[in-house]
C-alpha atoms as a PDB file:
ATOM      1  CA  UNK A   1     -61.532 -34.967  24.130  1.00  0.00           C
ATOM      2  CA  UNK A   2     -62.369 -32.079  26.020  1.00  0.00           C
ATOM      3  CA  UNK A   3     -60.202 -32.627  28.736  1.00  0.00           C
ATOM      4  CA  UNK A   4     -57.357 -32.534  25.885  1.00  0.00           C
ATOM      5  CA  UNK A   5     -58.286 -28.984  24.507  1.00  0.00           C
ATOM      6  CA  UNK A   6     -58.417 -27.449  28.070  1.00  0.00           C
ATOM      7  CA  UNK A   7     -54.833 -29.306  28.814  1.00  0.00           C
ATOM      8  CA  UNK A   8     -53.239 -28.090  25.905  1.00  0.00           C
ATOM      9  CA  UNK A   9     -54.678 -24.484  25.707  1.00  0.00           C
ATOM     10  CA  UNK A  10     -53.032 -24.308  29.688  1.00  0.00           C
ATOM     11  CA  UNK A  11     -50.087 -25.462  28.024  1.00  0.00           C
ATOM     12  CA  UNK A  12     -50.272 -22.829  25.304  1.00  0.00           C
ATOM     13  CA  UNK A  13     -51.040 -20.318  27.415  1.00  0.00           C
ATOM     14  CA  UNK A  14     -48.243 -21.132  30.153  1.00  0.00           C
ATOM     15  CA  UNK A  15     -45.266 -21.285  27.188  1.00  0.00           C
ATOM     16  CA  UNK A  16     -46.439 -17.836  25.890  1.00  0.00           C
ATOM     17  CA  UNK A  17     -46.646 -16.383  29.396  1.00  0.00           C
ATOM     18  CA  UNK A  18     -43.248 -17.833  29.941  1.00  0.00           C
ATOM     19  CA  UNK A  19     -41.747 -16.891  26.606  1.00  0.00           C
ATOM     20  CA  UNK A  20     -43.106 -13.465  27.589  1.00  0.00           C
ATOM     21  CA  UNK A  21     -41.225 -12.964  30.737  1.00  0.00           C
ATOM     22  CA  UNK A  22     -38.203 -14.445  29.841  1.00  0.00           C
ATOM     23  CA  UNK A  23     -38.549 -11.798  26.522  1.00  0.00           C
ATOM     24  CA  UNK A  24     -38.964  -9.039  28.942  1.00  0.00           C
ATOM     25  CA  UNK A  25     -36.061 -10.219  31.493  1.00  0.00           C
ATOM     26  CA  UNK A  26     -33.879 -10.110  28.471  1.00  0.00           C
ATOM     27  CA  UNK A  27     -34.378  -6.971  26.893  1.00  0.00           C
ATOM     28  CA  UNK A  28     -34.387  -4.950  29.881  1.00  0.00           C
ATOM     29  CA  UNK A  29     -32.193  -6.765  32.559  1.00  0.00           C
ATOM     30  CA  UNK A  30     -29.592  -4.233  34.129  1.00  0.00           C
ATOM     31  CA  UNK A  31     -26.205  -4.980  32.261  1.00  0.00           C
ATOM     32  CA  UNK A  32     -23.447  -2.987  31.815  1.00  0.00           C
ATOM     33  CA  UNK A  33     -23.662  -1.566  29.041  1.00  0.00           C
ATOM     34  CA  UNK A  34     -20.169   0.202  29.430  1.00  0.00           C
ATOM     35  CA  UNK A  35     -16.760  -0.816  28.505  1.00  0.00           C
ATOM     36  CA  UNK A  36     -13.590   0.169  29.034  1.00  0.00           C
ATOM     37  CA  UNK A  37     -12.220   2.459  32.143  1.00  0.00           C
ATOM     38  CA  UNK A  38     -14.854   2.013  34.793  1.00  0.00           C
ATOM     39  CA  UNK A  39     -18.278   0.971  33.214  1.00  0.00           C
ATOM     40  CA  UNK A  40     -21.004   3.073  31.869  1.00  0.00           C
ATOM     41  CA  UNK A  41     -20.097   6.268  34.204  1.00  0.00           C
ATOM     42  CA  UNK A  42     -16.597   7.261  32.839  1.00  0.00           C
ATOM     43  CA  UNK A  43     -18.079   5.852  29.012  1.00  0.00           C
ATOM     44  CA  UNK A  44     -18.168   8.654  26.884  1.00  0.00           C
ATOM     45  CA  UNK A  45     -18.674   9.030  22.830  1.00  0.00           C
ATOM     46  CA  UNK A  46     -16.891  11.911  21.807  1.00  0.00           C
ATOM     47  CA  UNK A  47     -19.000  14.822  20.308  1.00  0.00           C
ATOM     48  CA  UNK A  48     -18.370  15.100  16.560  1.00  0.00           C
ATOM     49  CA  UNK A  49     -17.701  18.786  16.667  1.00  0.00           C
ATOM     50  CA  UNK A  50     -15.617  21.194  18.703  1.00  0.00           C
ATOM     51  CA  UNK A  51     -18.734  23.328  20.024  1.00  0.00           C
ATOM     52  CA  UNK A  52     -20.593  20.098  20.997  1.00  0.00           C
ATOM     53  CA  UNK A  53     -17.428  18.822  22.913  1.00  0.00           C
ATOM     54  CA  UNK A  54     -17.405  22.400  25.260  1.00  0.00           C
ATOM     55  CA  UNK A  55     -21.506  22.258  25.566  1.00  0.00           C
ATOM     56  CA  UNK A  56     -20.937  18.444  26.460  1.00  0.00           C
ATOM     57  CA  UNK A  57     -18.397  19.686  29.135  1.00  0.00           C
ATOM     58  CA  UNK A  58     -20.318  22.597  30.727  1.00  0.00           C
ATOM     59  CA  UNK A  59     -23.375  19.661  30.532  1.00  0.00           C
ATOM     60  CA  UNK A  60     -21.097  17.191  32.264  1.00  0.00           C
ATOM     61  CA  UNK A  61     -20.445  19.806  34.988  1.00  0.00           C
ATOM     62  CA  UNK A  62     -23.646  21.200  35.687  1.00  0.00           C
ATOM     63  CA  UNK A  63     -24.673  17.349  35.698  1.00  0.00           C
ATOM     64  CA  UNK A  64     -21.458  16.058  38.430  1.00  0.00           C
ATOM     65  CA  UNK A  65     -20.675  13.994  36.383  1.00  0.00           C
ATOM     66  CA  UNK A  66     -16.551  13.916  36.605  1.00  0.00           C
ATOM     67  CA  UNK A  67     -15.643  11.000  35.023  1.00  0.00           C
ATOM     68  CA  UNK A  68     -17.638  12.031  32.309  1.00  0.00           C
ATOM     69  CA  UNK A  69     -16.023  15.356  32.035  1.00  0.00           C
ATOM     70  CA  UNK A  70     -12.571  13.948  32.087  1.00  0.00           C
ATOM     71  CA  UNK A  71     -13.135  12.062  29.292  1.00  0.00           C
ATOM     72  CA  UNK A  72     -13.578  14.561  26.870  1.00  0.00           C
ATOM     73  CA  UNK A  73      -9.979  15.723  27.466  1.00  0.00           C
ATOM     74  CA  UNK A  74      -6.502  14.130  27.054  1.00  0.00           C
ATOM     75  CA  UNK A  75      -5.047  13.309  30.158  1.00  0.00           C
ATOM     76  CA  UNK A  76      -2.126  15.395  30.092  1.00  0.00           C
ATOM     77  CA  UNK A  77      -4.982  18.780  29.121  1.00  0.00           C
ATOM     78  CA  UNK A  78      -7.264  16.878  32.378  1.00  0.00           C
ATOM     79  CA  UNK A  79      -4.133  17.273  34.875  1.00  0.00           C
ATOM     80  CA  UNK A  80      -3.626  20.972  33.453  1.00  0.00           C
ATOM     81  CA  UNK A  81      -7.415  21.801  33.288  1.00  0.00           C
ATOM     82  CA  UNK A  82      -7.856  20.495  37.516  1.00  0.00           C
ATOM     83  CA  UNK A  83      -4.479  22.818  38.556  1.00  0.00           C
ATOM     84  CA  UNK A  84      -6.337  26.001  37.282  1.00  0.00           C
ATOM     85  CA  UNK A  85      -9.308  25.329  38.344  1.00  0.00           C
ATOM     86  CA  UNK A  86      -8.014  24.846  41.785  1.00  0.00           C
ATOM     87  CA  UNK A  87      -5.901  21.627  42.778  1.00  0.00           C
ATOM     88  CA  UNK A  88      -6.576  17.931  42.779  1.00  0.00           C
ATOM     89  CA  UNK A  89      -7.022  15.463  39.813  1.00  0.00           C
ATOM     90  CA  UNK A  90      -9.661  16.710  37.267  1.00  0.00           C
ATOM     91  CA  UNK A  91     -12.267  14.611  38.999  1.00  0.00           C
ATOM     92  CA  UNK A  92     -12.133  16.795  42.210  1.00  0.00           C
ATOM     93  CA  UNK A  93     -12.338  19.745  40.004  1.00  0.00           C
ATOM     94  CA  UNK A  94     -15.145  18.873  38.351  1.00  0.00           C
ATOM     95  CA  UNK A  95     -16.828  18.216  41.347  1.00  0.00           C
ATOM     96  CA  UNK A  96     -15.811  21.593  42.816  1.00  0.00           C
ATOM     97  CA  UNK A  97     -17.162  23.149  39.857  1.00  0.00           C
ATOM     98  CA  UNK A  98     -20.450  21.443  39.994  1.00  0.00           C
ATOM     99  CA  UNK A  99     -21.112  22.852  43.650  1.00  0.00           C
ATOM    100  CA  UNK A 100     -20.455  26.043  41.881  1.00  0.00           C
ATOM    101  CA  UNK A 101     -23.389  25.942  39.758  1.00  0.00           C
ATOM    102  CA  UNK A 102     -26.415  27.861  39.828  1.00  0.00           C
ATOM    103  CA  UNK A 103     -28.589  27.410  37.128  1.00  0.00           C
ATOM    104  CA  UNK A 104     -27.910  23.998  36.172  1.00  0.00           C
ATOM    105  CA  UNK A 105     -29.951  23.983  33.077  1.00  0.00           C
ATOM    106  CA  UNK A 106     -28.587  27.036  31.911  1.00  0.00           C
ATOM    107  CA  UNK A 107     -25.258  26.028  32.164  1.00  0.00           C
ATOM    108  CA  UNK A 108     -25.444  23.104  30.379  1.00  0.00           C
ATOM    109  CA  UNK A 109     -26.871  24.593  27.447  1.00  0.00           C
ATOM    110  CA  UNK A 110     -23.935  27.519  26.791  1.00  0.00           C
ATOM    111  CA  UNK A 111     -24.672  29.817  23.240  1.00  0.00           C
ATOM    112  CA  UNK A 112     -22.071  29.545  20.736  1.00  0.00           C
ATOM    113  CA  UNK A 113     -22.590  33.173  18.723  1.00  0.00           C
ATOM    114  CA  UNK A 114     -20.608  33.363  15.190  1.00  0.00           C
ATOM    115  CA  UNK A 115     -17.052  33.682  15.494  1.00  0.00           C
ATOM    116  CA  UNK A 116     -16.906  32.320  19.277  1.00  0.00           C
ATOM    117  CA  UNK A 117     -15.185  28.970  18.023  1.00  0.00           C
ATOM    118  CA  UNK A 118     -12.176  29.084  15.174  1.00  0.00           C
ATOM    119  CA  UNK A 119     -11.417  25.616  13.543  1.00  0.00           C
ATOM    120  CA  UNK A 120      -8.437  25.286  11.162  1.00  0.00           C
ATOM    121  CA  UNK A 121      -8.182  22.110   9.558  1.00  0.00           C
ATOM    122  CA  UNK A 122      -7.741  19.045  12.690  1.00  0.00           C
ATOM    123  CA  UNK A 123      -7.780  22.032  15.620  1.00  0.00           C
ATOM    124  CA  UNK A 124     -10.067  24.317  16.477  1.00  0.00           C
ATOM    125  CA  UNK A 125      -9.808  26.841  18.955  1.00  0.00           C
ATOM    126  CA  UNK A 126     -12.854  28.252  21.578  1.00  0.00           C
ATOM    127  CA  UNK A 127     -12.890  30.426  24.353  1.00  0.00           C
ATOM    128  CA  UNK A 128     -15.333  30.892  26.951  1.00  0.00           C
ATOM    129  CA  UNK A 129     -15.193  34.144  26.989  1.00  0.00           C
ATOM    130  CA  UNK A 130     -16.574  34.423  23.228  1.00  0.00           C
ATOM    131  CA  UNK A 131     -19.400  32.217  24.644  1.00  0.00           C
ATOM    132  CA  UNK A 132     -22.871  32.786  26.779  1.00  0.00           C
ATOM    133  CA  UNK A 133     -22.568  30.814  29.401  1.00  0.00           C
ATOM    134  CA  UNK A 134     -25.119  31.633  32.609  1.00  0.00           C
ATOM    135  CA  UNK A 135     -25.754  29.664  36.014  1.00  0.00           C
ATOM    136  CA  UNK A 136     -22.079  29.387  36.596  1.00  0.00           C
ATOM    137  CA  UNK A 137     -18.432  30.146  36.104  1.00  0.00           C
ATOM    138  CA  UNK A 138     -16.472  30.407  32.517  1.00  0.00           C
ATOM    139  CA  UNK A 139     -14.307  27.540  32.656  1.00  0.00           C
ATOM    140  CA  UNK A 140     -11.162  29.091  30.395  1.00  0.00           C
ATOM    141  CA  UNK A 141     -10.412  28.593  26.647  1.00  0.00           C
ATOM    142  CA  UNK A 142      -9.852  25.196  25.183  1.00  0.00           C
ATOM    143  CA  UNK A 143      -8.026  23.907  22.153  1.00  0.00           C
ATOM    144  CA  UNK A 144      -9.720  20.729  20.306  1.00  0.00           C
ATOM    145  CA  UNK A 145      -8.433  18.702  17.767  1.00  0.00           C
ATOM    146  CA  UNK A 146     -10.192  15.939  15.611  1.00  0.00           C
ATOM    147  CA  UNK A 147      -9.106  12.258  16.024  1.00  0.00           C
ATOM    148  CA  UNK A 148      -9.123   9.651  13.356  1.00  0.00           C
ATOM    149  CA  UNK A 149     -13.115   8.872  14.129  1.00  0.00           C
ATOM    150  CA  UNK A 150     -14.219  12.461  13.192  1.00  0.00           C
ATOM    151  CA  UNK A 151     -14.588  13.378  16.993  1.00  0.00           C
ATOM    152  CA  UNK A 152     -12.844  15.726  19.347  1.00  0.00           C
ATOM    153  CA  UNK A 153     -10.837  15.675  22.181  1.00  0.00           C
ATOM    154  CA  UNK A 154      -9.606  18.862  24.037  1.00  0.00           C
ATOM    155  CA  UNK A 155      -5.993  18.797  24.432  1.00  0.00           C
ATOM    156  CA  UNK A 156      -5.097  22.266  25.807  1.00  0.00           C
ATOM    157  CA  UNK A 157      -6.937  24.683  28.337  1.00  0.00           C
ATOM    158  CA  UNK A 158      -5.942  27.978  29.474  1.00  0.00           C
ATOM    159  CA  UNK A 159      -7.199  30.273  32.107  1.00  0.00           C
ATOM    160  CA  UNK A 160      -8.869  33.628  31.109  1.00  0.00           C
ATOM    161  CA  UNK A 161      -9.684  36.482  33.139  1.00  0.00           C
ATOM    162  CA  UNK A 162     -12.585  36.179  35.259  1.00  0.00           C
ATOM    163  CA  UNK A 163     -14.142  39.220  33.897  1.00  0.00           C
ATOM    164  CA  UNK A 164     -13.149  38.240  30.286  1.00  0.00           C
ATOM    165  CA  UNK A 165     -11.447  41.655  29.683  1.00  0.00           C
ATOM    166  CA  UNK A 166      -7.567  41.548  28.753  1.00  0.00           C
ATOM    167  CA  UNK A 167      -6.425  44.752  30.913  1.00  0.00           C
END
């Protein structure tokens, strides 16, 4: 009788141990989590404001993270947005940028005082200029507008003056 309790207690204990690992292999086993154009890297949820979609861009930058940047505009604004910024597709840009940066941390965290962003209706309307941005260069004025979900997509850019003044 004995022998039977230590037998099945082994037994117990070898299907929890096993149910245990394959629990763990499971739930954290390195899937893709992405979908779409080019996995997880170039994934991006679109921020649900027009202030959040410029912070998630200067973040994206001061991160390298191209693909990621890219995303948050249309691709006729990403083609645009690269050619001012210096040549090549927008993912060469952004990298170019991103070697620009000095204070990585404080770039990807840009202030957004009253009156720096002007939404009307579906668009909106922000310039860099009207924002504090530190740790690396102002990256032009954008123009957002909402999509069906709620979130926004930039679909203009324009240069501004490097020192922000008009003259």
């Amino acid at each position: 009788m004995a022998k039977w309790k230590v037998k099945r207690t082994l037994l117990l204990f070898g299907g929890g141990f096993l149910l245990v690992v394959v629990a763990a292999w499971y739930f954290t086993s390195d899937r893709d989590p992405g979908s779409g154009q080019g996995g997880p890297e170039n994934t991006v949820v679109l921020p649900q404001s027009p202030k959040d979609s410029v912070r998630a861009l200067y973040g994206y930058v001061a991160a390298n993270r191209g693909g990621q940047a890219c995303a948050l505009f249309q691709p006729e604004a990403a083609s645009g947005f690269a050619e001012a910024m210096g040549g090549g597709d927008c993912g060469e840009a952004m990298r170019r940028l991103s070697g620009e940066v000095r204070d990585k941390s404080g770039y990807a965290n840009p202030g957004f005082p009253a009156g720096s962003a002007t939404v009307s209706g579906g668009r909106a309307e922000i310039s860099s200029c009207a924002m504090k941005v530190s740790g690396g260069r102002l990256l032009g004025a954008f123009t957002l507008e909402r999509q069906d979900n709620g979130s926004w997509i930039i679909t203009d850019h324009r240069t501004e003056p490097a020192n922000c003044s008009t003259g």
